[in-house]
N, C-alpha and C. Protein backbone atom coordinates (compact mmCIF):
# COMPACT_ATOMS: atom_id res chain seq x y z
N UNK A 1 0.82 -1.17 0.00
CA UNK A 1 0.00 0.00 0.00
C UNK A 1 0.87 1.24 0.00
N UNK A 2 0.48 2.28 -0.62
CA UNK A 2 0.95 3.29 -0.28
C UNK A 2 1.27 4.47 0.20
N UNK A 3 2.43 5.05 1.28
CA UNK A 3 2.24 5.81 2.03
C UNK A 3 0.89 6.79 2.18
N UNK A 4 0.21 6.74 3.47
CA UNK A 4 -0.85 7.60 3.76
C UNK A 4 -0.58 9.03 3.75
N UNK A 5 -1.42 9.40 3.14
CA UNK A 5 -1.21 11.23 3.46
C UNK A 5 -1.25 11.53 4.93
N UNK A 6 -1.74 10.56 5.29
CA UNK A 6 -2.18 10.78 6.86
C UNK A 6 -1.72 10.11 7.84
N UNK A 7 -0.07 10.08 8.11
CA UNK A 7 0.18 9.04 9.15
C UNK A 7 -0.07 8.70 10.37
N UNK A 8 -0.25 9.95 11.04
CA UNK A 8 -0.78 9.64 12.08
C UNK A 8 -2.12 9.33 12.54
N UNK A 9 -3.00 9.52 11.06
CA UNK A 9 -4.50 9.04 11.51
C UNK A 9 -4.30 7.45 11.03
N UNK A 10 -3.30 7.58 10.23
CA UNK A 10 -3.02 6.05 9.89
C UNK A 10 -2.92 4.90 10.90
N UNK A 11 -1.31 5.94 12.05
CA UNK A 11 -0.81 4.51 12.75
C UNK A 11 -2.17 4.98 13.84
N UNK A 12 -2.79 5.40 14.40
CA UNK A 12 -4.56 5.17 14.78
C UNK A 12 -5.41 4.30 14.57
N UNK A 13 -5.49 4.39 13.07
CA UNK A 13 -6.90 3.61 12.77
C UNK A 13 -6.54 2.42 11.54
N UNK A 14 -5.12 2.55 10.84
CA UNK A 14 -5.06 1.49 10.26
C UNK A 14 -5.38 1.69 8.68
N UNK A 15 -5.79 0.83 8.14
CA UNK A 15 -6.95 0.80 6.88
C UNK A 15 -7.39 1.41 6.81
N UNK A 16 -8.51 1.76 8.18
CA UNK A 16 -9.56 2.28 8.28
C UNK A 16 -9.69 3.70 7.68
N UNK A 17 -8.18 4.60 7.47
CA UNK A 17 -8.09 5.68 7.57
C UNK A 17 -8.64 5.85 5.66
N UNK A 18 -8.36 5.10 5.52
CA UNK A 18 -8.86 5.13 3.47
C UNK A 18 -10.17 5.17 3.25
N UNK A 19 -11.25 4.89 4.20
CA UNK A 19 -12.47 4.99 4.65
C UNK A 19 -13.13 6.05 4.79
N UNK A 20 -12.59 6.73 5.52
CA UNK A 20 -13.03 8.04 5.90
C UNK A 20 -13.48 9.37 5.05
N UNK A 21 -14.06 10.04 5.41
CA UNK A 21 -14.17 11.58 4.02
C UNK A 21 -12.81 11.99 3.91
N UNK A 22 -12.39 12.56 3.45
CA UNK A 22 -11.09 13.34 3.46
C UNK A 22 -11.09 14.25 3.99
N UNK A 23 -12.06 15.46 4.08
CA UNK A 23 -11.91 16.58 5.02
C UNK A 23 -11.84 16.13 6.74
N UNK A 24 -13.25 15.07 7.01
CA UNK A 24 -12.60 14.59 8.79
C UNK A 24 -10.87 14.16 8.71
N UNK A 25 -10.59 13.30 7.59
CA UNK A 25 -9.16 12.59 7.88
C UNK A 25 -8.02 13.88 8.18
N UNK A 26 -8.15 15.37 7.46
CA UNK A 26 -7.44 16.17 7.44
C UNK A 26 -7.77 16.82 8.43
N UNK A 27 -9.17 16.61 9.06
CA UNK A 27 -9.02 17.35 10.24
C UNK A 27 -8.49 16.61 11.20
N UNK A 28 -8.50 15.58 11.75
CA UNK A 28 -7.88 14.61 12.40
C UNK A 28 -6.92 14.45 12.53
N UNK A 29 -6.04 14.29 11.24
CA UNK A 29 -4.58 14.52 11.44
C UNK A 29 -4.09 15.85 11.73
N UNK A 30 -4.66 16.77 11.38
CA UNK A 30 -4.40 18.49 11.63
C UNK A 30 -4.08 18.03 13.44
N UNK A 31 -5.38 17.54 13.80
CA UNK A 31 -5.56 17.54 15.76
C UNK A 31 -4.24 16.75 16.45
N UNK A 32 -4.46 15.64 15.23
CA UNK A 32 -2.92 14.68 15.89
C UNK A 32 -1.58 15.44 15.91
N UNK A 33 -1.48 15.89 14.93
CA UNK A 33 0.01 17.06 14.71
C UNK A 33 -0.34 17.83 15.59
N UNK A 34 -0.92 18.73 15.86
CA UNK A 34 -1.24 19.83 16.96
C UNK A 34 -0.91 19.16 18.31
N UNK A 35 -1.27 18.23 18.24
CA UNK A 35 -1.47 17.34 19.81
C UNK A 35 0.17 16.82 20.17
N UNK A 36 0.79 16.64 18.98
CA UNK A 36 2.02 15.89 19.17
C UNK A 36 3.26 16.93 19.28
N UNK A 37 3.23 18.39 19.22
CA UNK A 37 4.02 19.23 18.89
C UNK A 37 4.27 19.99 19.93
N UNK A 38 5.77 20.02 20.14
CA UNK A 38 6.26 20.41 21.54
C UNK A 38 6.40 19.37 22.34
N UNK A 39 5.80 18.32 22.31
CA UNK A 39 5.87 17.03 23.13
C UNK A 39 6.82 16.54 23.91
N UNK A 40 7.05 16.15 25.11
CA UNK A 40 8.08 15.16 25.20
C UNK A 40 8.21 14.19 24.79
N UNK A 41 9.15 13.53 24.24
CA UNK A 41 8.92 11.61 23.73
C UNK A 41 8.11 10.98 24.36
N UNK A 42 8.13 10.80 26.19
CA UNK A 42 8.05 9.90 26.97
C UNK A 42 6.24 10.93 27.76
N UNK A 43 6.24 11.79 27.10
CA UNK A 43 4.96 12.40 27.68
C UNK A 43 3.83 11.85 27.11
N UNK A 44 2.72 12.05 27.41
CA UNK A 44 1.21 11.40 27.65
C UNK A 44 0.15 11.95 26.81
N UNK A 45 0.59 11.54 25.72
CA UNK A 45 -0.68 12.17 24.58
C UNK A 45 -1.75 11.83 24.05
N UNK A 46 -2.66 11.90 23.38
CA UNK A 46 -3.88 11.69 22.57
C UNK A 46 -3.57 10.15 21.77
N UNK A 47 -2.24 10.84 21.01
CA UNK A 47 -2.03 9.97 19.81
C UNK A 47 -0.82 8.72 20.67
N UNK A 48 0.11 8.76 21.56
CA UNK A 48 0.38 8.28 21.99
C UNK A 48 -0.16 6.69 22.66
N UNK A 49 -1.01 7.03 23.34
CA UNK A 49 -2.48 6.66 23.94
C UNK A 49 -2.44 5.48 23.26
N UNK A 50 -3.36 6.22 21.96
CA UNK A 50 -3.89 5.49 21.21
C UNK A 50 -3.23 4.64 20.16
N UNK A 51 -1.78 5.03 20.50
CA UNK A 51 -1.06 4.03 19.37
C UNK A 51 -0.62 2.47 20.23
N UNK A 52 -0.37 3.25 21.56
CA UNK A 52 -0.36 2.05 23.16
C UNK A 52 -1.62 0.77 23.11
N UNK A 53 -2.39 1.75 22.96
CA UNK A 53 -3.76 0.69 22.87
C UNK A 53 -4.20 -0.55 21.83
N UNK A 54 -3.45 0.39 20.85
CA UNK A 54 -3.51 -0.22 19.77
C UNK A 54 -2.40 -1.50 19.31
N UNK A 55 -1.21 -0.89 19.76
CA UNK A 55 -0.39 -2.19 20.16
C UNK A 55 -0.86 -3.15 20.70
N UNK A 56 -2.29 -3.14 21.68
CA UNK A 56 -2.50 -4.29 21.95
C UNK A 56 -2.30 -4.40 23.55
N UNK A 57 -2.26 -3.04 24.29
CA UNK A 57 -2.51 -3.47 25.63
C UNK A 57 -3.44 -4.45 26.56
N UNK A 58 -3.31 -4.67 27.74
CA UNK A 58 -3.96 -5.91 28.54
C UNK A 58 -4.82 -5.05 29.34
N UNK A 59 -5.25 -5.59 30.28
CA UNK A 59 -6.53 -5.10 30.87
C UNK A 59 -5.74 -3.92 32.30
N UNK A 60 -4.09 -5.00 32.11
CA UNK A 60 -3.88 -3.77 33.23
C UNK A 60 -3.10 -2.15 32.74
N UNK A 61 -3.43 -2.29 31.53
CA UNK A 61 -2.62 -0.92 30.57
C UNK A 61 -1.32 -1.18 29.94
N UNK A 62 -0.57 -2.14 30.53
CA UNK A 62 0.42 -2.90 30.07
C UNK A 62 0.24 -3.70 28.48
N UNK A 63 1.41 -3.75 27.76
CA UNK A 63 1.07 -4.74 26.17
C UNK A 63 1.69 -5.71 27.63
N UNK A 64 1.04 -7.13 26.57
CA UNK A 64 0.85 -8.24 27.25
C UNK A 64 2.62 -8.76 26.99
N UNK A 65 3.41 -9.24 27.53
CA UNK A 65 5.09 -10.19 27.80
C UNK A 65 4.79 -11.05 26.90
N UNK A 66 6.30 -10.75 26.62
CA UNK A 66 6.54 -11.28 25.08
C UNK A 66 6.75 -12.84 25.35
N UNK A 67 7.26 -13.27 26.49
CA UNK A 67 7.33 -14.30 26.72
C UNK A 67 7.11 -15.57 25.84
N UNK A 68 8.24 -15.55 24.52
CA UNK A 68 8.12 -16.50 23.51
C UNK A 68 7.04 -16.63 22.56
N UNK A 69 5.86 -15.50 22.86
CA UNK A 69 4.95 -14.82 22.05
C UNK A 69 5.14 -14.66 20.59
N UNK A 70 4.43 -14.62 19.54
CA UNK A 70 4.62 -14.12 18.39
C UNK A 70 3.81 -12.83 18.73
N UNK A 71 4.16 -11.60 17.83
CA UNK A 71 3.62 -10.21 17.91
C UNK A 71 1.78 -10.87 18.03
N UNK A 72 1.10 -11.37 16.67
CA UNK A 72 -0.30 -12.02 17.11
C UNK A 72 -0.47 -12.61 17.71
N UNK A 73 0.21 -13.47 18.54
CA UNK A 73 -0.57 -13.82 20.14
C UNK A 73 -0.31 -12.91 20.91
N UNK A 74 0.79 -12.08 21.10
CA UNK A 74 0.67 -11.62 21.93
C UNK A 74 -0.50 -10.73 22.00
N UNK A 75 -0.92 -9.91 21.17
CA UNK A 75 -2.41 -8.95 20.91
C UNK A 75 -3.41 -9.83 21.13
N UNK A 76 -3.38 -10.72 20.72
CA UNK A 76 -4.68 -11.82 21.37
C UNK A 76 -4.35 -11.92 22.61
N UNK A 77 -3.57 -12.36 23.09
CA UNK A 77 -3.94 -12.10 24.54
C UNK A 77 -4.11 -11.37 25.14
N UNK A 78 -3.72 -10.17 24.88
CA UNK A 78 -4.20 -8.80 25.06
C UNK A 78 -5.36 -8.66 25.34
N UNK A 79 -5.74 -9.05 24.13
CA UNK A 79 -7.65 -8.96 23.93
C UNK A 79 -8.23 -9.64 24.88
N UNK A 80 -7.62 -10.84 24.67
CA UNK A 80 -8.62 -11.55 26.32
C UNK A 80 -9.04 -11.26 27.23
N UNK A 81 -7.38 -10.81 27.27
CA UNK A 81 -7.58 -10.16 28.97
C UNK A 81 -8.42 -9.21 29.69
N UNK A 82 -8.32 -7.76 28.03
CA UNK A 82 -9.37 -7.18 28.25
C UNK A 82 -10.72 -7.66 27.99
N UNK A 83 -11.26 -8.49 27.23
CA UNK A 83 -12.37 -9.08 27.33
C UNK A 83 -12.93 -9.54 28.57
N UNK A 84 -11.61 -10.13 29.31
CA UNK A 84 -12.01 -11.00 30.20
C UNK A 84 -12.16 -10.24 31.71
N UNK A 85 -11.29 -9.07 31.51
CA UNK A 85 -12.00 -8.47 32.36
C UNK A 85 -13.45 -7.59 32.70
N UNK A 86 -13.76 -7.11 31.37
CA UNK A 86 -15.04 -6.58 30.80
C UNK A 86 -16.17 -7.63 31.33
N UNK A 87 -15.55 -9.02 31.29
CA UNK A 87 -16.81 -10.17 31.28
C UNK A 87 -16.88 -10.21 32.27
N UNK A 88 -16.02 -10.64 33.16
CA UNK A 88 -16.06 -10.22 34.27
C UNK A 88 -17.03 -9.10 35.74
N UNK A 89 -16.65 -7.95 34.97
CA UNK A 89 -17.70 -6.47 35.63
C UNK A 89 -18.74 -7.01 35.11
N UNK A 90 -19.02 -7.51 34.11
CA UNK A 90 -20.50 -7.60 33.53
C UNK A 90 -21.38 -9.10 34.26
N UNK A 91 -20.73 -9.57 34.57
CA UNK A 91 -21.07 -10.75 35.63
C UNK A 91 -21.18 -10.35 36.89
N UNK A 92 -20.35 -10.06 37.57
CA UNK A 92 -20.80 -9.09 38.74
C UNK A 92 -21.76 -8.25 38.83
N UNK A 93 -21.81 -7.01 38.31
CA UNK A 93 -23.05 -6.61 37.83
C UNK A 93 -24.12 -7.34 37.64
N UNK A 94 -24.61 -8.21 36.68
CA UNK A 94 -25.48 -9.59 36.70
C UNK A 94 -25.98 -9.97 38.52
N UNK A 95 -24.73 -10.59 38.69
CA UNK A 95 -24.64 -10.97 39.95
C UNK A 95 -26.18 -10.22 41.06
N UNK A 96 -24.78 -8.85 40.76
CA UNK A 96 -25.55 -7.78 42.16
C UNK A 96 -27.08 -7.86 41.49
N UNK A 97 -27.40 -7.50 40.12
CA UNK A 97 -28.92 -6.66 39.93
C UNK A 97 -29.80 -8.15 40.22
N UNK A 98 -29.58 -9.30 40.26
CA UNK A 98 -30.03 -11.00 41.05
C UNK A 98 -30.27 -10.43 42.21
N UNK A 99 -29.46 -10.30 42.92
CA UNK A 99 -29.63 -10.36 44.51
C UNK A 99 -30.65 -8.96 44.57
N UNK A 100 -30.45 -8.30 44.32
CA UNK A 100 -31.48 -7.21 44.34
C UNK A 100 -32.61 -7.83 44.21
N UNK A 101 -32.81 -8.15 43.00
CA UNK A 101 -34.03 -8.82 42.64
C UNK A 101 -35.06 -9.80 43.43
N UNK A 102 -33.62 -10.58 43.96
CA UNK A 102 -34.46 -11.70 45.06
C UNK A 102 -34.81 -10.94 46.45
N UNK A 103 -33.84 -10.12 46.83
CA UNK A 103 -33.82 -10.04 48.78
C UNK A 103 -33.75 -8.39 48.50
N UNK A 104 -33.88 -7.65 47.23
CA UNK A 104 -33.90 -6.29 47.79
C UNK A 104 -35.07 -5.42 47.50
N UNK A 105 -34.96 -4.47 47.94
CA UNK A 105 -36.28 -3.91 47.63
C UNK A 105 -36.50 -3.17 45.72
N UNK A 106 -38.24 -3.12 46.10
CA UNK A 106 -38.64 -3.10 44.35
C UNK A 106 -37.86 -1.99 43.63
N UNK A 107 -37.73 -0.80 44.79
CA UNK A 107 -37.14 0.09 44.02
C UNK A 107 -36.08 0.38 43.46
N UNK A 108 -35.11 -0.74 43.81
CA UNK A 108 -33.65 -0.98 43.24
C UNK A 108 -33.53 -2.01 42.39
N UNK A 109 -34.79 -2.86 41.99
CA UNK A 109 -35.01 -3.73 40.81
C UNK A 109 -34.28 -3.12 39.65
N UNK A 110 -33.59 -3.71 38.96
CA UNK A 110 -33.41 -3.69 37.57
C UNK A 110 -33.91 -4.47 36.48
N UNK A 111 -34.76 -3.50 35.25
CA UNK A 111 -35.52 -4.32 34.65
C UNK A 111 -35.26 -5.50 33.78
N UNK A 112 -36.31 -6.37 33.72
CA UNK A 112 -36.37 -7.69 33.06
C UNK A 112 -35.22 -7.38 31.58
N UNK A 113 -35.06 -6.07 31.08
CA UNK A 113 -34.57 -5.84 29.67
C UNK A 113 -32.91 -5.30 30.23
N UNK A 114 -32.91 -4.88 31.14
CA UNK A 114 -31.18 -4.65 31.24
C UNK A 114 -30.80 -6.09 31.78
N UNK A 115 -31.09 -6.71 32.53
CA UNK A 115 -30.80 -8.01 32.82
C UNK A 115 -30.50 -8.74 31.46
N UNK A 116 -31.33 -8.75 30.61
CA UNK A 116 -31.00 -9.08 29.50
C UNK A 116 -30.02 -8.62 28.23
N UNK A 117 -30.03 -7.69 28.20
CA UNK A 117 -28.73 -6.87 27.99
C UNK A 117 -28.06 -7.11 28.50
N UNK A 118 -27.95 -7.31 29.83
CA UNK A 118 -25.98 -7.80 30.56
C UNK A 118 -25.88 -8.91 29.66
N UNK A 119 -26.97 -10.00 29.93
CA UNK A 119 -26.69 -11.57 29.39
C UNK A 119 -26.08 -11.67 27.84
N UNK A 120 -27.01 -10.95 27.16
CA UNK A 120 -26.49 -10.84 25.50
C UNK A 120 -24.70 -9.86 26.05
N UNK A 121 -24.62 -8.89 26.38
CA UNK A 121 -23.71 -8.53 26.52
C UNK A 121 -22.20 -9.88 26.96
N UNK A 122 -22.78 -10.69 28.14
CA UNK A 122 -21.85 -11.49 28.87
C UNK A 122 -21.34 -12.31 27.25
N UNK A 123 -22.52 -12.61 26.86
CA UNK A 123 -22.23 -13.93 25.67
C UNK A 123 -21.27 -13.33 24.59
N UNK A 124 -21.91 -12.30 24.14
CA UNK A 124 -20.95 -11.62 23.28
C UNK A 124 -19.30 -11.72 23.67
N UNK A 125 -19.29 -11.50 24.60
CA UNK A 125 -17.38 -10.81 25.49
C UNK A 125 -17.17 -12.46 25.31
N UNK A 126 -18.04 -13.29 25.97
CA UNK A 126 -17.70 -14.70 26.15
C UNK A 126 -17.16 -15.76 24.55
N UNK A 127 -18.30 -15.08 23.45
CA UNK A 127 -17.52 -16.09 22.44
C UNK A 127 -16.27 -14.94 21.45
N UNK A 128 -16.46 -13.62 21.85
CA UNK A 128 -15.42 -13.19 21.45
C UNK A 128 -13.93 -13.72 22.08
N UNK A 129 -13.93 -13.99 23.18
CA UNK A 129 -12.77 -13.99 24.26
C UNK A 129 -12.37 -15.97 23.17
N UNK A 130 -13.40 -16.64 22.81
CA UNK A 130 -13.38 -18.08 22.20
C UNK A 130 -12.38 -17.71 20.78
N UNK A 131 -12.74 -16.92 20.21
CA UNK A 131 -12.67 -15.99 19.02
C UNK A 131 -11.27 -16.27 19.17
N UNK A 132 -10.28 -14.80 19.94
CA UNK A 132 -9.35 -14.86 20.37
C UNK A 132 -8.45 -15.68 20.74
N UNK A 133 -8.81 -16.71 21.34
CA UNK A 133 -8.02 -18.12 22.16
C UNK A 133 -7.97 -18.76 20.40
N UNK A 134 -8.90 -19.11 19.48
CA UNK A 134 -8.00 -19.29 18.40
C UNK A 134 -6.84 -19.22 17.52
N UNK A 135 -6.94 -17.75 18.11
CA UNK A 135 -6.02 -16.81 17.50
C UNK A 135 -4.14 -16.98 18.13
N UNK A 136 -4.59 -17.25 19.44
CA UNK A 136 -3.51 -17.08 20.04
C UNK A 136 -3.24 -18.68 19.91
C-alpha cells in the first residue's frame, strides 16, 4: 500500500483511515500534529495513547510479555484479557442486579430488559474472548 497522506491518523486507525471523508481525515490529522508538537517523547498524549492501545494493551494498561509470544498472540492475549476483564464487571453486575431482585427492595429492581442486555452482553465478550483463544 501506499504511504498515507495521513500518518498519524493512519498509525490510529489502520486501513480504516482510506475509509473516511477526506476533510474529517485532514481534520484529524491536523488535531494529531497539533497534539504531538512540543511534546516530550516519553509524555502522555492523545495519539500516543492510542497508538499504546492499539499495540494491543492488557486489561492492566500494560502490552501483554513477550514471553516467547509471536507479535499475534501476543495482541490476542491482550484482547482476552481485556475481554475478560469486561466479562467479568459484567457478571458481577449480573450478579448484584439477582440479589437485588431476590432479597432487595422493588425500588432498586433492575428491569427484566437490562438483565438481558448484561446476558447478551456477557455472551458476546464470552464467544469473542473463544474468538481470540484461536487466535492465540
Amino acid at each position: 500500500m501506499a504511504a498515507s497522506p495521513y500518518p498519524h491518523l493512519f498509525a490510529t486507525l489502520g486501513e480504516a483511515t482510506a475509509r473516511l471523508p477526506d476533510d474529517l481525515a485532514r481534520t484529524l490529522e491536523r488535531t494529531f500534529v497539533s497534539l504531538q508538537d512540543g511534546q516530550a517523547p516519553d509524555s502522555i498524549t492523545l495519539l500516543a495513547c492510542l497508538q499504546h492501545i492499539r499495540q494491543g494493551d492488557a486489561a492492566d494498561g500494560h502490552p501483554w510479555p513477550g514471553n516467547g509470544h509471536t507479535p499475534g498472540q501476543r495482541l490476542a492475549l491482550a484482547r482476552i484479557d481485556r475481554a475478560n476483564a469486561g466479562l467479568t464487571f459484567l457478571l458481577e453486575l449480573l450478579h448484584a442486579t439477582e440479589r437485588v431482585r431476590v432479597d432487595g427492595e422493588v425500588e432498586q429492581h433492575v428491569g427484566d430488559d437490562a438483565r438481558e442486555r448484561l446476558l447478551l452482553a456477557c455472551r458476546g465478550l464470552a464467544e469473542y474472548v473463544g474468538v481470540q483463544l484461536q487466535a492465540a
